[in-house]
N, C-alpha and C. Protein backbone atom coordinates (compact mmCIF):
# COMPACT_ATOMS: atom_id res chain seq x y z
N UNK A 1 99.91 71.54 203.67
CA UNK A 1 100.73 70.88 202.67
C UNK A 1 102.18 70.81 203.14
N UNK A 2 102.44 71.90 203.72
CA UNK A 2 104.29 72.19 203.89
C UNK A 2 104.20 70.78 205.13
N UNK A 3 103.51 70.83 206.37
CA UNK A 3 103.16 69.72 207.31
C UNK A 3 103.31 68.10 206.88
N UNK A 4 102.65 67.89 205.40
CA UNK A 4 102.37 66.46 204.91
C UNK A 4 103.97 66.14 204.47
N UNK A 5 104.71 67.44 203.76
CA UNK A 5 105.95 67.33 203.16
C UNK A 5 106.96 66.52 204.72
N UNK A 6 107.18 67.24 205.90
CA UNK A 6 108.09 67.27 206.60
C UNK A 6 107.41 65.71 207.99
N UNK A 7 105.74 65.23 207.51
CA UNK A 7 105.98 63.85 207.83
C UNK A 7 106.44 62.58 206.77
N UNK A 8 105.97 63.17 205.68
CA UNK A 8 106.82 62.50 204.50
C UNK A 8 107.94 62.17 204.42
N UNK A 9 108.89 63.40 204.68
CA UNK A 9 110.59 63.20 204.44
C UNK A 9 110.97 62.11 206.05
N UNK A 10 110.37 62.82 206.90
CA UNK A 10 110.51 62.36 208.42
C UNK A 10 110.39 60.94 208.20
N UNK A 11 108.95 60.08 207.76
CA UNK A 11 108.99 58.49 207.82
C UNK A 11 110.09 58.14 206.93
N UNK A 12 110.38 58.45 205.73
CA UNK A 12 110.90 57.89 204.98
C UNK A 12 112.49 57.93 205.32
N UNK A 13 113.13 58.66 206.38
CA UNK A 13 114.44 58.66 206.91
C UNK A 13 113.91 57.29 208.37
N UNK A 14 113.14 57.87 208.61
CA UNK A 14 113.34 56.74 209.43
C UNK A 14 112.82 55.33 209.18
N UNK A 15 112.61 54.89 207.58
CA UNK A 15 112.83 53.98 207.24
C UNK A 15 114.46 53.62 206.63
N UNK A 16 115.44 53.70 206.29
CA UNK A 16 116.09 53.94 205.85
C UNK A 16 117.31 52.89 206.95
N UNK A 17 117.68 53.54 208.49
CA UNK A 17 118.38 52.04 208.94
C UNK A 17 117.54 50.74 209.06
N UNK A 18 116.45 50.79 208.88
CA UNK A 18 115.55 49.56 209.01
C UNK A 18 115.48 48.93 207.56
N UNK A 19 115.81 49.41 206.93
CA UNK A 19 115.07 48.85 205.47
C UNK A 19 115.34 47.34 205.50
N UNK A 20 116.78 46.75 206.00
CA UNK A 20 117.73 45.83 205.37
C UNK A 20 116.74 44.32 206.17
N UNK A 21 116.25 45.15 206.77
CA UNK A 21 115.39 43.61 207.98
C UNK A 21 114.40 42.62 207.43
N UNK A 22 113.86 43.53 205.71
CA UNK A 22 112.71 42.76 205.59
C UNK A 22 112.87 42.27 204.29
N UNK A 23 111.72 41.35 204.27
CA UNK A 23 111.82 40.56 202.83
C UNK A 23 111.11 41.40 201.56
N UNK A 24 111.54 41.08 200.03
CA UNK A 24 111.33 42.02 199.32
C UNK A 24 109.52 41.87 199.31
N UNK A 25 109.05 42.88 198.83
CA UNK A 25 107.28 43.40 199.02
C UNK A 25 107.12 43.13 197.55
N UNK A 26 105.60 42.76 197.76
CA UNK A 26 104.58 42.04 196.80
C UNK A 26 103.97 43.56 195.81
N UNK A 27 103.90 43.49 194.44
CA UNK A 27 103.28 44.71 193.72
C UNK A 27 102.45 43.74 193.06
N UNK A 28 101.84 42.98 193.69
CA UNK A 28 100.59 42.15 193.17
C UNK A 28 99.78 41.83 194.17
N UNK A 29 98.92 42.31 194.52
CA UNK A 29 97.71 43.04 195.83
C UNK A 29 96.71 43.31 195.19
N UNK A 30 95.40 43.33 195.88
CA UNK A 30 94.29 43.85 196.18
C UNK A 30 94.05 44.82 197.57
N UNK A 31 93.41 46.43 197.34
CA UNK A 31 93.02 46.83 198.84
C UNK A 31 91.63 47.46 198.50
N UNK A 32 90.99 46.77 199.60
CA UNK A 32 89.61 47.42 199.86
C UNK A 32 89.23 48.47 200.69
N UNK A 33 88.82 49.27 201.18
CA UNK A 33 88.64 50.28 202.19
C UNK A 33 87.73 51.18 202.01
N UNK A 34 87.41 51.69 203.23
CA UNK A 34 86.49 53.17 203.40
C UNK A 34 87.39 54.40 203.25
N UNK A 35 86.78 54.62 202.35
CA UNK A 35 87.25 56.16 201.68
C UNK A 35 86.34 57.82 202.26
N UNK A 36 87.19 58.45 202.42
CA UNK A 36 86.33 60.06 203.39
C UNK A 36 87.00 60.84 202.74
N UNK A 37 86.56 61.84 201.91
CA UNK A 37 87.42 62.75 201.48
C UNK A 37 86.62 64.29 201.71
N UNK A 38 87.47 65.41 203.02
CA UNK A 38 86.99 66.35 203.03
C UNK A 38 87.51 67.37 202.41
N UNK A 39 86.71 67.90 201.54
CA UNK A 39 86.68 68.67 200.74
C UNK A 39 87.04 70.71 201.27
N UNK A 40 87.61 71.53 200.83
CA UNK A 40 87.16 72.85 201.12
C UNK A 40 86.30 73.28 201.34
N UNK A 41 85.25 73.54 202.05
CA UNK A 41 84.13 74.73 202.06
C UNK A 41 83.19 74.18 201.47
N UNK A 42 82.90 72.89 201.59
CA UNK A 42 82.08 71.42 201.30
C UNK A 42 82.06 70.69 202.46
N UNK A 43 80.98 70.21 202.34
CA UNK A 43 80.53 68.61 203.13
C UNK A 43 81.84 67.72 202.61
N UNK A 44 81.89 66.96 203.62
CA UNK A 44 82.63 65.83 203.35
C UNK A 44 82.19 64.80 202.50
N UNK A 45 82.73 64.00 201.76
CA UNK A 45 82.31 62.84 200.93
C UNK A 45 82.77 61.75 201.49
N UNK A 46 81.79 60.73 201.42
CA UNK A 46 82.39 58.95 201.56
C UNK A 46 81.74 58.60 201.05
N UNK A 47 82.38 56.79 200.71
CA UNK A 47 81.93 55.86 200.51
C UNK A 47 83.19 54.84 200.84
N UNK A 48 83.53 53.64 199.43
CA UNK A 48 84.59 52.88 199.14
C UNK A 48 85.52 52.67 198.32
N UNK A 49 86.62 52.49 198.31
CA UNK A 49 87.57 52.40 196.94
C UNK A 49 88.15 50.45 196.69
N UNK A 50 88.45 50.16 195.92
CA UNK A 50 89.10 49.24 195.41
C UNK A 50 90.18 49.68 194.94
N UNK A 51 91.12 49.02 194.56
CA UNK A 51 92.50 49.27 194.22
C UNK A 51 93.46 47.97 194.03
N UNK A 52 94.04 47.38 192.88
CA UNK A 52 95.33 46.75 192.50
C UNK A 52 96.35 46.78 191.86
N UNK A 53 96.78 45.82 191.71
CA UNK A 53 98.16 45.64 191.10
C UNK A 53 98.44 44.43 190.76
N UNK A 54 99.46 44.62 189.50
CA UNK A 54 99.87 42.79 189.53
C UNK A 54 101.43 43.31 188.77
N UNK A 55 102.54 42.69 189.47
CA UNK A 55 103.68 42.42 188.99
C UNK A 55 104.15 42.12 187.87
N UNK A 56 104.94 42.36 187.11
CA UNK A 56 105.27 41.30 185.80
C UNK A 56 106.65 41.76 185.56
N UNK A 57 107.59 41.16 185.06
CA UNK A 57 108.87 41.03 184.40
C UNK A 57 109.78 42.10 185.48
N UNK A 58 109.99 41.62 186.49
CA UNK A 58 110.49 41.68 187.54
C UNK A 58 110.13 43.21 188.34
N UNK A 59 110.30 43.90 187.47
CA UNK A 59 110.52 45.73 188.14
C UNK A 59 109.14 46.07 187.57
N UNK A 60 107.93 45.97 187.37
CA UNK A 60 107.25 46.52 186.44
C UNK A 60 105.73 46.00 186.83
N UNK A 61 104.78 47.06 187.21
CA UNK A 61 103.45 46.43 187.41
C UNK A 61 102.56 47.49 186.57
N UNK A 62 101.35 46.91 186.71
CA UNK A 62 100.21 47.55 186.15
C UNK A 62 99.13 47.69 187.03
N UNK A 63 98.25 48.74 186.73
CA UNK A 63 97.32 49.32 188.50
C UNK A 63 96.02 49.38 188.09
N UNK A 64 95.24 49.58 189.00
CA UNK A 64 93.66 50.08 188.71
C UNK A 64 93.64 50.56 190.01
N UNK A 65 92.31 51.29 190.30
CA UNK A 65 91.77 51.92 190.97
C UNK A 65 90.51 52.50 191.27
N UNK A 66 89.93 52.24 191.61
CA UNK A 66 88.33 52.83 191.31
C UNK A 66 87.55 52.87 193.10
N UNK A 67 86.70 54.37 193.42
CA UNK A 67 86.25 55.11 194.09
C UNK A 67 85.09 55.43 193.65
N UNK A 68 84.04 55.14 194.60
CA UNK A 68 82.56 55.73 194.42
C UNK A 68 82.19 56.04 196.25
N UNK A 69 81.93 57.42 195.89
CA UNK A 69 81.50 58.36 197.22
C UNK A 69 80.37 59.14 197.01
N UNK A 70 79.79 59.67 197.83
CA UNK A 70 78.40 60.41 198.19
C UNK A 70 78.76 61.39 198.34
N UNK A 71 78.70 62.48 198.16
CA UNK A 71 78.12 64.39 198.39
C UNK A 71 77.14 64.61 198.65
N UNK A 72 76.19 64.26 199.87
CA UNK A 72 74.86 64.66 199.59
C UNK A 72 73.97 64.43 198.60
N UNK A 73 73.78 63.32 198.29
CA UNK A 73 73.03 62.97 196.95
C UNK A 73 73.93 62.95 195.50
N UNK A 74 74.88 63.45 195.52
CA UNK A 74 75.71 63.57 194.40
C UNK A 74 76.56 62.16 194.45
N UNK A 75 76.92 61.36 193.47
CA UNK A 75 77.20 60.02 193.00
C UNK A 75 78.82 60.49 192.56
N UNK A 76 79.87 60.28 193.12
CA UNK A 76 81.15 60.53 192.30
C UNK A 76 81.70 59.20 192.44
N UNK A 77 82.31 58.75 191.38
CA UNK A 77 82.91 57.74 190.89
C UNK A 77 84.15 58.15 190.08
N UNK A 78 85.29 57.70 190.55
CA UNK A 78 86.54 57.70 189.80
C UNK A 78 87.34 56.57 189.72
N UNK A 79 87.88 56.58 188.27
CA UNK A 79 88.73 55.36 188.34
C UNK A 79 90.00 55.69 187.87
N UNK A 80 91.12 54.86 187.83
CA UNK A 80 92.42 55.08 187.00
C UNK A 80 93.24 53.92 186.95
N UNK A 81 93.99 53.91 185.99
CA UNK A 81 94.63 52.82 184.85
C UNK A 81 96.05 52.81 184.62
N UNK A 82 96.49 52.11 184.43
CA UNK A 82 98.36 52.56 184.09
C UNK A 82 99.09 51.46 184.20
N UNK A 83 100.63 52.20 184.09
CA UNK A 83 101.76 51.28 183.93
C UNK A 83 102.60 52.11 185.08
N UNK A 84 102.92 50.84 185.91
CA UNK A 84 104.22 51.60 186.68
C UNK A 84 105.37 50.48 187.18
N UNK A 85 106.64 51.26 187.80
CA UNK A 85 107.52 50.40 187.81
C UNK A 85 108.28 50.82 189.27
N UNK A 86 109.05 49.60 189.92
CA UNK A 86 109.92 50.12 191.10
C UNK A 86 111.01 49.91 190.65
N UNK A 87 111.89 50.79 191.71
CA UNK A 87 113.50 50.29 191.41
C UNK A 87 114.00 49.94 192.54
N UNK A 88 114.79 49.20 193.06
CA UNK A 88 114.99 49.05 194.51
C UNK A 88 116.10 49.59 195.31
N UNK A 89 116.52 50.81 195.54
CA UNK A 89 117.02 51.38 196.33
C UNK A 89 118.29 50.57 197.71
N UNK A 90 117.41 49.61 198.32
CA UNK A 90 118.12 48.61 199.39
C UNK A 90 116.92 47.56 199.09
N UNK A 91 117.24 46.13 199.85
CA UNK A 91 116.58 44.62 199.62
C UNK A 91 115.51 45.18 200.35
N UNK A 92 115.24 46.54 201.24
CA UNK A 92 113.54 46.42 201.39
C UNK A 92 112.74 48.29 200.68
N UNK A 93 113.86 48.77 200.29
CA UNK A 93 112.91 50.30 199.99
C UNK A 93 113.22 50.26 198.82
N UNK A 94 111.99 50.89 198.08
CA UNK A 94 111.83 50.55 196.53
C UNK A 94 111.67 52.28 195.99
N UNK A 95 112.12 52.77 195.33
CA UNK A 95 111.88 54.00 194.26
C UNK A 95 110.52 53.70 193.64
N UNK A 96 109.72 54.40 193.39
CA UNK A 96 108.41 53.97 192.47
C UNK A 96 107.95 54.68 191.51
N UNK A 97 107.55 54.82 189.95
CA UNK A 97 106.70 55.41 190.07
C UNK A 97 105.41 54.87 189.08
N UNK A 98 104.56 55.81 188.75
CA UNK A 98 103.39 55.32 188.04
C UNK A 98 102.99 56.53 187.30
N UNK A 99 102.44 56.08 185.73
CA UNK A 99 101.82 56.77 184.58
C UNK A 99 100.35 55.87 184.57
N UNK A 100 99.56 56.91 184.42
CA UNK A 100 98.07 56.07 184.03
C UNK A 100 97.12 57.34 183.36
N UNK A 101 95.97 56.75 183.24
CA UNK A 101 94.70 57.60 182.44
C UNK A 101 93.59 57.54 183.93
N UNK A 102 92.77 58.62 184.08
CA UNK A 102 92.24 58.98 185.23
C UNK A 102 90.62 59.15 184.49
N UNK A 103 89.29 58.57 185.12
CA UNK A 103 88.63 59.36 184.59
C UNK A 103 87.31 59.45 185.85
N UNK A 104 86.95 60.42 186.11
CA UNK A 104 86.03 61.11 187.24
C UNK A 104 84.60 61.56 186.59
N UNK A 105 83.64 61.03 187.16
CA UNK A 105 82.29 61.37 186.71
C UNK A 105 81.71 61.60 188.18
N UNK A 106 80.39 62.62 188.00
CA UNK A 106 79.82 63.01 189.10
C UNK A 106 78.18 62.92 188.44
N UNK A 107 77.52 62.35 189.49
CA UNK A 107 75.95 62.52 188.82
C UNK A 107 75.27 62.15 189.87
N UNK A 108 73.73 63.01 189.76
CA UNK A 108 72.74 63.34 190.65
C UNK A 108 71.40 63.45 189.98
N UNK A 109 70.38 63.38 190.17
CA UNK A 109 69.33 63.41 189.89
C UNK A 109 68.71 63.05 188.08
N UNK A 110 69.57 62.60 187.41
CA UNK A 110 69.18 62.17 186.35
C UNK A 110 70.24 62.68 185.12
N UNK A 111 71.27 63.85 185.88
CA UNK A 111 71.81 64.85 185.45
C UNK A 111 74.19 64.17 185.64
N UNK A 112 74.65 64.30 184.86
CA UNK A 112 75.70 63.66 185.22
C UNK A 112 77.27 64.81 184.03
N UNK A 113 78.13 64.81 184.76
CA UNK A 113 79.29 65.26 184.11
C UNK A 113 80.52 64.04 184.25
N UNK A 114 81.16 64.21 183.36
CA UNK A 114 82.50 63.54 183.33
C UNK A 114 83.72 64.36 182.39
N UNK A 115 84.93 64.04 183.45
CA UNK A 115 85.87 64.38 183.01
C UNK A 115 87.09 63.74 183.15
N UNK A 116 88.14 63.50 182.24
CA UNK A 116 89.09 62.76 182.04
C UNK A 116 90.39 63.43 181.61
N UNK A 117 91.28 62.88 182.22
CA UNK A 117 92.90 63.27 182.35
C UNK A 117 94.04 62.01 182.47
N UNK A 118 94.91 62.53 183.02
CA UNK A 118 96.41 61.73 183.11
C UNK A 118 96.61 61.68 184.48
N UNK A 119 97.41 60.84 184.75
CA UNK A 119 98.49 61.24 186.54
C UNK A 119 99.59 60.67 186.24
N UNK A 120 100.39 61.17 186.93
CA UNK A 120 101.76 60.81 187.42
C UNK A 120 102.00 60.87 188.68
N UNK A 121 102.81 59.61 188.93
CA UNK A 121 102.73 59.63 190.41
C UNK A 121 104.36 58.87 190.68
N UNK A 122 105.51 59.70 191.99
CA UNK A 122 106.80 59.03 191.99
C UNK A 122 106.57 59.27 193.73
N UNK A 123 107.26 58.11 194.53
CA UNK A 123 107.32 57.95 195.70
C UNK A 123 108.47 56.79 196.31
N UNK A 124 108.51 56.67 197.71
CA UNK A 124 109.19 55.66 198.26
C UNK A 124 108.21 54.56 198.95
N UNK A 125 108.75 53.28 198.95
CA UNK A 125 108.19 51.96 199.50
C UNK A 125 108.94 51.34 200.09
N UNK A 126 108.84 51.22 201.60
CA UNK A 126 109.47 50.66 202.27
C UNK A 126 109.11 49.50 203.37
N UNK A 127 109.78 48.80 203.64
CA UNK A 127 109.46 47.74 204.79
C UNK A 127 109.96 47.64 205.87
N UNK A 128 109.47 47.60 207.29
CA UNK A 128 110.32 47.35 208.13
C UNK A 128 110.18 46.18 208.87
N UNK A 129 110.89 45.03 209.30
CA UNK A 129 111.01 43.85 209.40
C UNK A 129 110.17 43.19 208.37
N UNK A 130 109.23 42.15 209.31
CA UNK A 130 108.39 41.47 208.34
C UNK A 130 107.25 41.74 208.49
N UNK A 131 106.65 42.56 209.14
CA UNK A 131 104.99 42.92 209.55
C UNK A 131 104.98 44.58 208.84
N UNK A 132 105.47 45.34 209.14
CA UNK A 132 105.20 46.45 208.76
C UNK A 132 105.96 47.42 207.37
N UNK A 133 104.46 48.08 206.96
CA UNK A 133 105.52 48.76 205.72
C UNK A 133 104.88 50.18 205.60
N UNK A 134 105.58 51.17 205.00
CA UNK A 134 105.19 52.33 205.06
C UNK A 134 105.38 52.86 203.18
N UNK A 135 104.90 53.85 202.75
CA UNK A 135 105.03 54.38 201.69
C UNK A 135 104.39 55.89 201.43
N UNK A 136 105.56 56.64 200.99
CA UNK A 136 104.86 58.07 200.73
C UNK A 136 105.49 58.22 199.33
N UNK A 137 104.23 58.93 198.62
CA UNK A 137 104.68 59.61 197.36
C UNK A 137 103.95 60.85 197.05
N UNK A 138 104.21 61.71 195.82
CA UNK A 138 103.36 62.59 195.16
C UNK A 138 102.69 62.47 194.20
N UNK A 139 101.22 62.79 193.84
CA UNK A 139 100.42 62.53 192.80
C UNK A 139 100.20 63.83 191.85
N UNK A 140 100.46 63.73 190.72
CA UNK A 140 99.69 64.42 190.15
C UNK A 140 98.95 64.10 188.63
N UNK A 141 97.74 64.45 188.91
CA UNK A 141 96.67 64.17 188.65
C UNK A 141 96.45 65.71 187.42
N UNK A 142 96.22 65.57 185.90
CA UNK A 142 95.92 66.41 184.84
C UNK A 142 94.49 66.49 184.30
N UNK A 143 93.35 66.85 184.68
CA UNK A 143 91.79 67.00 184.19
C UNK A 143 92.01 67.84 182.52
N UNK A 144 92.34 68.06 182.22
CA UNK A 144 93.02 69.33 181.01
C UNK A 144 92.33 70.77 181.36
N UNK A 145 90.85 70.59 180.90
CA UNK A 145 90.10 72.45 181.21
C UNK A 145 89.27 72.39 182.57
N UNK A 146 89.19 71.02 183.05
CA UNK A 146 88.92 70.67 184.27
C UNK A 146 89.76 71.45 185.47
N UNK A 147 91.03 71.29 185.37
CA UNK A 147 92.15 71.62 186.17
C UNK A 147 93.41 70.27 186.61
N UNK A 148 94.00 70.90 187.32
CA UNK A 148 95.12 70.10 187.92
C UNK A 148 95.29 69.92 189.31
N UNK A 149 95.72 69.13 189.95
CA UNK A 149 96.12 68.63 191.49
C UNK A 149 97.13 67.59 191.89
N UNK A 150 98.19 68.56 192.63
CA UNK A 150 98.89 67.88 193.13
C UNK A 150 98.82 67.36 194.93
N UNK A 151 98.85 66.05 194.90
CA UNK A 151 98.92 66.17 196.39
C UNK A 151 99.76 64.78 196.58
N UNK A 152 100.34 64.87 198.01
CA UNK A 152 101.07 64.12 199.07
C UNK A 152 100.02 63.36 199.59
N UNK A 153 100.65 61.71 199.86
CA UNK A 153 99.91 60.85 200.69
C UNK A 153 101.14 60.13 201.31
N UNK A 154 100.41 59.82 202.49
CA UNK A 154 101.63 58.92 203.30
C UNK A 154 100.87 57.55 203.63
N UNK A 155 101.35 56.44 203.73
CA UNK A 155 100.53 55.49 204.45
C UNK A 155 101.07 54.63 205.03
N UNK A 156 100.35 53.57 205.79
CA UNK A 156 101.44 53.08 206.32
C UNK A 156 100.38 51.34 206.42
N UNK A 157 101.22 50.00 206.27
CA UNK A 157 100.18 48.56 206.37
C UNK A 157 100.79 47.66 207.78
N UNK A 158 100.20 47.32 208.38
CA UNK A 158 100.55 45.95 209.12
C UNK A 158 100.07 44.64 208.81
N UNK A 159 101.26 43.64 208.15
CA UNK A 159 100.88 42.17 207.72
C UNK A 159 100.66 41.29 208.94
N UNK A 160 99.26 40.63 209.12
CA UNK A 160 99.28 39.93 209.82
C UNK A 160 99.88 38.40 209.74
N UNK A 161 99.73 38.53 208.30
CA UNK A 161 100.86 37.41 207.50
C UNK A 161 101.02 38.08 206.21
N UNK A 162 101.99 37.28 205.54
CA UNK A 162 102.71 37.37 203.80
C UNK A 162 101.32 37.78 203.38
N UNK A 163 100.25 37.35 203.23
CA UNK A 163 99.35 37.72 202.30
C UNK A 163 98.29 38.63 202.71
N UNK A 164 98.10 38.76 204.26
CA UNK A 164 96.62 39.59 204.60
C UNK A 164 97.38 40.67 205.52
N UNK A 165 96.65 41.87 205.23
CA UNK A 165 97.23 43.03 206.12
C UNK A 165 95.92 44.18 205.81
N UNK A 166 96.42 45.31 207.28
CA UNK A 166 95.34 46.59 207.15
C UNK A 166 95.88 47.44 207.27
N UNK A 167 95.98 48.09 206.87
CA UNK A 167 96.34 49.55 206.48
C UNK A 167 95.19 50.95 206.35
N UNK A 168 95.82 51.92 206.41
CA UNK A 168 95.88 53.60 206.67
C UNK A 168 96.67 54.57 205.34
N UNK A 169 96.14 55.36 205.12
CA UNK A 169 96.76 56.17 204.04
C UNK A 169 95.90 57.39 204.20
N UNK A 170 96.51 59.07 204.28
CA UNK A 170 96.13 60.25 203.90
C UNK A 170 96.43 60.97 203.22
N UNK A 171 96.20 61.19 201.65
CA UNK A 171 96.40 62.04 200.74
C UNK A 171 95.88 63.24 200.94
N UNK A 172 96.66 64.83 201.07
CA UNK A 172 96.51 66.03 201.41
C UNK A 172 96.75 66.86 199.66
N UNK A 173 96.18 67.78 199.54
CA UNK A 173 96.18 68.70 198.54
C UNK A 173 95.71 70.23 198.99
N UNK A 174 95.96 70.72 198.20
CA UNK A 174 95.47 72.24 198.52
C UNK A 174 94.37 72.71 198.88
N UNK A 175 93.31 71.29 198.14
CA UNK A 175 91.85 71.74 198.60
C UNK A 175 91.10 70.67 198.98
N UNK A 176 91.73 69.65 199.41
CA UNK A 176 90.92 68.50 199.65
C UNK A 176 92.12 67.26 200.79
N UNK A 177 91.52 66.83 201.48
CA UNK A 177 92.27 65.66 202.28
C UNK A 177 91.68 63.84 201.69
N UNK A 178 92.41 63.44 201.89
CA UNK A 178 90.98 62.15 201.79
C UNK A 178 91.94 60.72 202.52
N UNK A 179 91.11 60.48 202.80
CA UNK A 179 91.52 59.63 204.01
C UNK A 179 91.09 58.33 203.73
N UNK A 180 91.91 57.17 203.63
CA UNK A 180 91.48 56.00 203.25
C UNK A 180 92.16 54.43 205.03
N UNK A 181 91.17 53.80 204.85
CA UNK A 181 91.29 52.99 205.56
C UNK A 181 90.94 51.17 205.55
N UNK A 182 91.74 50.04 205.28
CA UNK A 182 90.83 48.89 204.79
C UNK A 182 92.11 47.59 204.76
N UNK A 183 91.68 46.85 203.96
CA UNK A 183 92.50 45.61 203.95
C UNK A 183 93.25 45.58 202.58
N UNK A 184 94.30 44.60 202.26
CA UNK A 184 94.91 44.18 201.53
C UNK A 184 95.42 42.87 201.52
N UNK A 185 95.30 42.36 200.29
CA UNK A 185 95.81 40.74 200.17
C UNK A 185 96.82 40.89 199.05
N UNK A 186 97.83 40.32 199.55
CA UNK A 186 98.95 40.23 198.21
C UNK A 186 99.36 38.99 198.02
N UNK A 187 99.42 39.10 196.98
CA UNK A 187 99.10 37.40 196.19
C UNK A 187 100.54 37.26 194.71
């Protein structure tokens, strides 16, 4: 965790003389990708996630998210919902953050649990020229008698144009990594 903190602070300074190069970034996207999330003292899980956004009244978007992975026969599916907003810092690095409702179900053999919470999530978004952009923030994520988790993700996209790009992202926590990889269209 202390590791994820000090590449976190690290990209995000060295976005910082670059910011001014690029044009302002789209919070109205789609990303698809393969999702791996290894767990503590567990098998690893995969499958795929979806994930958007859409812009509205200048500073201000709204999100979804939804993940379905394998455990060995075990079915986990999570999704989450919200309102979030940027502020823009310089014409390419944006302040961010996001409020939403979270809800995680797991099921296997006929047999299924679910549990539901909150997140909050505040980070930086940045661009450098016109192809590349990077973004790290912190999540935290409230189950209520479930528990709580906070974790760091960093990621980083290359636009092959304004609208199509692929990207990388690793969210780290105390007991779990998860590693996402896939496309994005911003529209």
């Amino acid at each position: 965790m202390k590791c994820m903190k000090v590449v976190l602070g690290s990209l995000m300074l060295a976005l910082a003389p670059l910011a001014a190069l690029a044009d302002e970034m789209s919070y109205s996207y789609v990303d698809l990708g393969y999702v791996e999330t290894d767990l503590d003292g567990l098998p690893s899980a995969d499958g795929f996630g979806i994930r958007g956004s859409v812009g509205f009244a200048e500073n201000w978007f709204v999100f979804g998210e939804y993940t379905n992975q394998d455990l060995e026969g075990v079915d986990i599916d999570q999704f989450a919902v919200g309102l979030g907003g940027h502020y823009g810092l310089t014409d390419s690095m944006d302040l961010t953050g996001r409020f939403g409702y979270v809800d995680a179900e797991a099921s296997a053999g006929g047999f299924s649990a679910s549990v539901d919470g909150y997140l909050v999530s505040a980070g930086l978004r940045g661009a450098i020229g016109d192809s590349f952009e990077l973004e790290g923030r912190v999540d935290y994520i409230d189950l209520g008698n479930a528990g709580d988790d906070t974790s760091l993700a960093v990621g980083g996209r290359y636009f092959f144009t304004d609208a199509f790009a692929v990207g990388a992202e690793i969210a780290s926590s105390d007991d779990a990594d998860t590693y996402m990889v896939g496309i994005r269209w911003s529209f």
